[in-house]
C-alpha atoms as a PDB file:
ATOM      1  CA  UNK A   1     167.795 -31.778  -3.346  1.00  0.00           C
ATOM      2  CA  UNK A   2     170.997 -34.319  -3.624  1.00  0.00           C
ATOM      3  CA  UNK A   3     170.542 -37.305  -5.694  1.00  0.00           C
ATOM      4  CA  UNK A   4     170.155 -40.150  -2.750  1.00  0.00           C
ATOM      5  CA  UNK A   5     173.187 -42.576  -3.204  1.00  0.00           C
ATOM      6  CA  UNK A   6     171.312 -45.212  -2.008  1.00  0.00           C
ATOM      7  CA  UNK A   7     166.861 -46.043  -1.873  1.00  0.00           C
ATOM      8  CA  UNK A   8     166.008 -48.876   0.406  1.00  0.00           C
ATOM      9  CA  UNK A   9     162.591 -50.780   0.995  1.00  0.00           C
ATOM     10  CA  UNK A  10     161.868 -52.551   3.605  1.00  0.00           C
ATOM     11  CA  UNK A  11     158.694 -54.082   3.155  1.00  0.00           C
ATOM     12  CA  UNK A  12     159.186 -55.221  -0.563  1.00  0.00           C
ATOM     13  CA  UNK A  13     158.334 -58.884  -2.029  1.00  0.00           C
ATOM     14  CA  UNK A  14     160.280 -60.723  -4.383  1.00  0.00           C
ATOM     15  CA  UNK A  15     157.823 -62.963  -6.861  1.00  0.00           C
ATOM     16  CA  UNK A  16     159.310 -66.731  -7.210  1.00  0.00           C
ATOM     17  CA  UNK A  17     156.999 -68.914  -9.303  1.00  0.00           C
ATOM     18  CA  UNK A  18     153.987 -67.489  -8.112  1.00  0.00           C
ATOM     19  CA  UNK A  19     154.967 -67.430  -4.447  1.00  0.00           C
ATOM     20  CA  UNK A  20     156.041 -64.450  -2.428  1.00  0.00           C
ATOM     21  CA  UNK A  21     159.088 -64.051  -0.158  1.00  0.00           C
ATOM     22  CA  UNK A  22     159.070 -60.708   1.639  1.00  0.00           C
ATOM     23  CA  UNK A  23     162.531 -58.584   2.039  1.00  0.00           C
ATOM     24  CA  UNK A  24     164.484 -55.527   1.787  1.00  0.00           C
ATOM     25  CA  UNK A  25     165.719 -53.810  -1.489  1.00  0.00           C
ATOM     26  CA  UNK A  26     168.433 -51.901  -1.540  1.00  0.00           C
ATOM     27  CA  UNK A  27     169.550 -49.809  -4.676  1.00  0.00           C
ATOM     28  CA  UNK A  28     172.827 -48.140  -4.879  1.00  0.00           C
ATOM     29  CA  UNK A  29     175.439 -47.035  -7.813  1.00  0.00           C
ATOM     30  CA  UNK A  30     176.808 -50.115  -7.980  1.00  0.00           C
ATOM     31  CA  UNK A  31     173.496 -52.455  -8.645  1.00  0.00           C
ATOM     32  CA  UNK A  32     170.417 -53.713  -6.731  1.00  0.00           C
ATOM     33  CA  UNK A  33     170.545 -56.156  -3.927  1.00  0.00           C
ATOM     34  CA  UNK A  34     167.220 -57.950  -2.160  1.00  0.00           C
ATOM     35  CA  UNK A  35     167.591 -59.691   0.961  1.00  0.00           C
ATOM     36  CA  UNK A  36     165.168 -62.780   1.823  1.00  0.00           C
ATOM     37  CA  UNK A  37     163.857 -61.821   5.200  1.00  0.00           C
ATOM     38  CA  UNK A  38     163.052 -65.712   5.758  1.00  0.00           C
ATOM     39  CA  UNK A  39     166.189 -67.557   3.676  1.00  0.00           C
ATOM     40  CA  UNK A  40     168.688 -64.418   4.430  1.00  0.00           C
ATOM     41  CA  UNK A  41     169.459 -65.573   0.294  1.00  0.00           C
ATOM     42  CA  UNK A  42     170.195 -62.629  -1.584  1.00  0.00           C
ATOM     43  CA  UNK A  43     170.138 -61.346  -5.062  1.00  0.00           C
ATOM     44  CA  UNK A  44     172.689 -59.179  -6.582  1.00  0.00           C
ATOM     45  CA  UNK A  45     172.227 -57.403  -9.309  1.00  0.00           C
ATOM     46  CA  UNK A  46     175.324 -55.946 -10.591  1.00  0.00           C
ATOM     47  CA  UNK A  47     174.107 -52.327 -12.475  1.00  0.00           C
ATOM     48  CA  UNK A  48     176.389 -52.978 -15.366  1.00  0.00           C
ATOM     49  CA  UNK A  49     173.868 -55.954 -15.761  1.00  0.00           C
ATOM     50  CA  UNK A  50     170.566 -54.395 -15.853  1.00  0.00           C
ATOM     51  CA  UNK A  51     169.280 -53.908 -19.051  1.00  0.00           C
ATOM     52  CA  UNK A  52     165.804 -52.711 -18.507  1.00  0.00           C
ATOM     53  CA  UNK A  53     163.708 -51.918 -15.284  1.00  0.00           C
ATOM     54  CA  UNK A  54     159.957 -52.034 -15.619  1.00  0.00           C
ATOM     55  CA  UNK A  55     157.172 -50.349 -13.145  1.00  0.00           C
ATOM     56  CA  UNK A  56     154.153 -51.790 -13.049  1.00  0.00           C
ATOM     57  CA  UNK A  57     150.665 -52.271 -11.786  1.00  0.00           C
ATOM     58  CA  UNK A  58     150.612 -55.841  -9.256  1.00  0.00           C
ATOM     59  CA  UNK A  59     148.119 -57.692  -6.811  1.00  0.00           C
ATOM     60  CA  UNK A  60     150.224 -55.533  -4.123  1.00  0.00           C
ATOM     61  CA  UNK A  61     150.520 -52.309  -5.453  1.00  0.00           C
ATOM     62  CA  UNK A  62     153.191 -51.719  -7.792  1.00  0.00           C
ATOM     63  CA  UNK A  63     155.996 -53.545  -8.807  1.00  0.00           C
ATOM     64  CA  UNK A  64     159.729 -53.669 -10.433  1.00  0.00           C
ATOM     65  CA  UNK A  65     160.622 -56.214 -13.063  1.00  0.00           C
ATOM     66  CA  UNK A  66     164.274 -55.838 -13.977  1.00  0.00           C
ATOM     67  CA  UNK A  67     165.622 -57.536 -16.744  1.00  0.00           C
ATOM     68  CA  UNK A  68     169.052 -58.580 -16.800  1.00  0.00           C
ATOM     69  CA  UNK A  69     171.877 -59.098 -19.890  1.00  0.00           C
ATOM     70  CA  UNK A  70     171.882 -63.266 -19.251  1.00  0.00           C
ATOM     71  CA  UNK A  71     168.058 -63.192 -19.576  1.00  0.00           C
ATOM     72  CA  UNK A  72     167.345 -63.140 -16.089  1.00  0.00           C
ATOM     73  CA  UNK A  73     163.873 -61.647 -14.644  1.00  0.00           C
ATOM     74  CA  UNK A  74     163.911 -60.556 -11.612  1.00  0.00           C
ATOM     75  CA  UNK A  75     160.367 -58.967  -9.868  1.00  0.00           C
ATOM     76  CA  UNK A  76     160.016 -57.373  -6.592  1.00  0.00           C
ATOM     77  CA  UNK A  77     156.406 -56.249  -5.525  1.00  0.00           C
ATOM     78  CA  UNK A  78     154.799 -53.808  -2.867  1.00  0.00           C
ATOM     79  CA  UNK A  79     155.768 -50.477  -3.775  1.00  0.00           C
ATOM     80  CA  UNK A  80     153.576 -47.617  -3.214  1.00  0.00           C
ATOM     81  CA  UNK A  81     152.494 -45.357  -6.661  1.00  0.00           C
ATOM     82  CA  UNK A  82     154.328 -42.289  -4.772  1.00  0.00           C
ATOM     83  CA  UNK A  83     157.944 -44.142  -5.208  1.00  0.00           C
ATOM     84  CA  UNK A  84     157.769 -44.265  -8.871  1.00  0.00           C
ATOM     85  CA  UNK A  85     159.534 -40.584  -9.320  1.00  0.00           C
ATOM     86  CA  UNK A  86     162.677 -41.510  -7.029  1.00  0.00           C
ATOM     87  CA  UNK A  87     163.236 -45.021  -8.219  1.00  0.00           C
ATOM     88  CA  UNK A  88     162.839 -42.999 -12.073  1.00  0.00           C
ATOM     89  CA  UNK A  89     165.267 -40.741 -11.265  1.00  0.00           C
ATOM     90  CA  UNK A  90     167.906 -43.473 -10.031  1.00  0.00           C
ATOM     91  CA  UNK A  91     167.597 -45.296 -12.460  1.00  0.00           C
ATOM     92  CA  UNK A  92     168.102 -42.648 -14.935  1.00  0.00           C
ATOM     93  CA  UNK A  93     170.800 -41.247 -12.593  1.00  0.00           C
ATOM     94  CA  UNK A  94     172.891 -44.564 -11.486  1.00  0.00           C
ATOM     95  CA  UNK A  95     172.100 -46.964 -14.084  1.00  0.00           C
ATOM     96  CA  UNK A  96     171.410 -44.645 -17.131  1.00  0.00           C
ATOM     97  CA  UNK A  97     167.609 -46.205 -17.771  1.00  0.00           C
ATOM     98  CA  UNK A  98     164.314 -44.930 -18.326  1.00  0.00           C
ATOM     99  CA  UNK A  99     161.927 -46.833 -15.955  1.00  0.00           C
ATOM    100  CA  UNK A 100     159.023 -47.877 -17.947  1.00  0.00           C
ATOM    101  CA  UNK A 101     155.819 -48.113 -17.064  1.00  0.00           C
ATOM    102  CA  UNK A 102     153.291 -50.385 -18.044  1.00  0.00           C
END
């Protein structure tokens, strides 16, 4: 079917210093945004940005680690094994990257 222009999770944690703050991802064209369900602070990851996305195995499932032109590390946990092919193909669609596992 039709590329999705947009994934969201809902139930996705973002990893800060060892501690985990639950929120919703949201991927689109133009970059990646999570939303602190607790702080309402959110990330935004412009795509231009992103300079590597990693999938890999963590405590909760699987997780994202995206790495970002400044040297930023970003990490967002909780995603089920089954997600890996549609967050690959975004990637490779939106922001031109392989997603690699580890």
């Amino acid at each position: 079917g039709p590329m999705a222009e947009t994934l969201e999770f809902n139930d996705v944690y973002q990893e800060v210093k060892g501690s985990m703050n639950d929120g919703r991802l949201r991927l689109s064209r133009q970059g990646i945004i999570f939303k602190n369900s607790k702080t309402g602070k959110v990330d935004n990851i412009q795509a231009g940005e992103l300079t590597e996305g990693i999938w890999r195995r963590v405590a909760l499932g699987h997780g994202l680690k995206l790495l970002t032109k400044n040297g930023h590390v970003y990490k967002y946990d909780g995603f089920r094994e089954s997600e890996f092919e549609k967050l690959s193909d975004f990637f490779k669609t939106h922001y031109r990257l392989e997603l690699m596992e580890k």
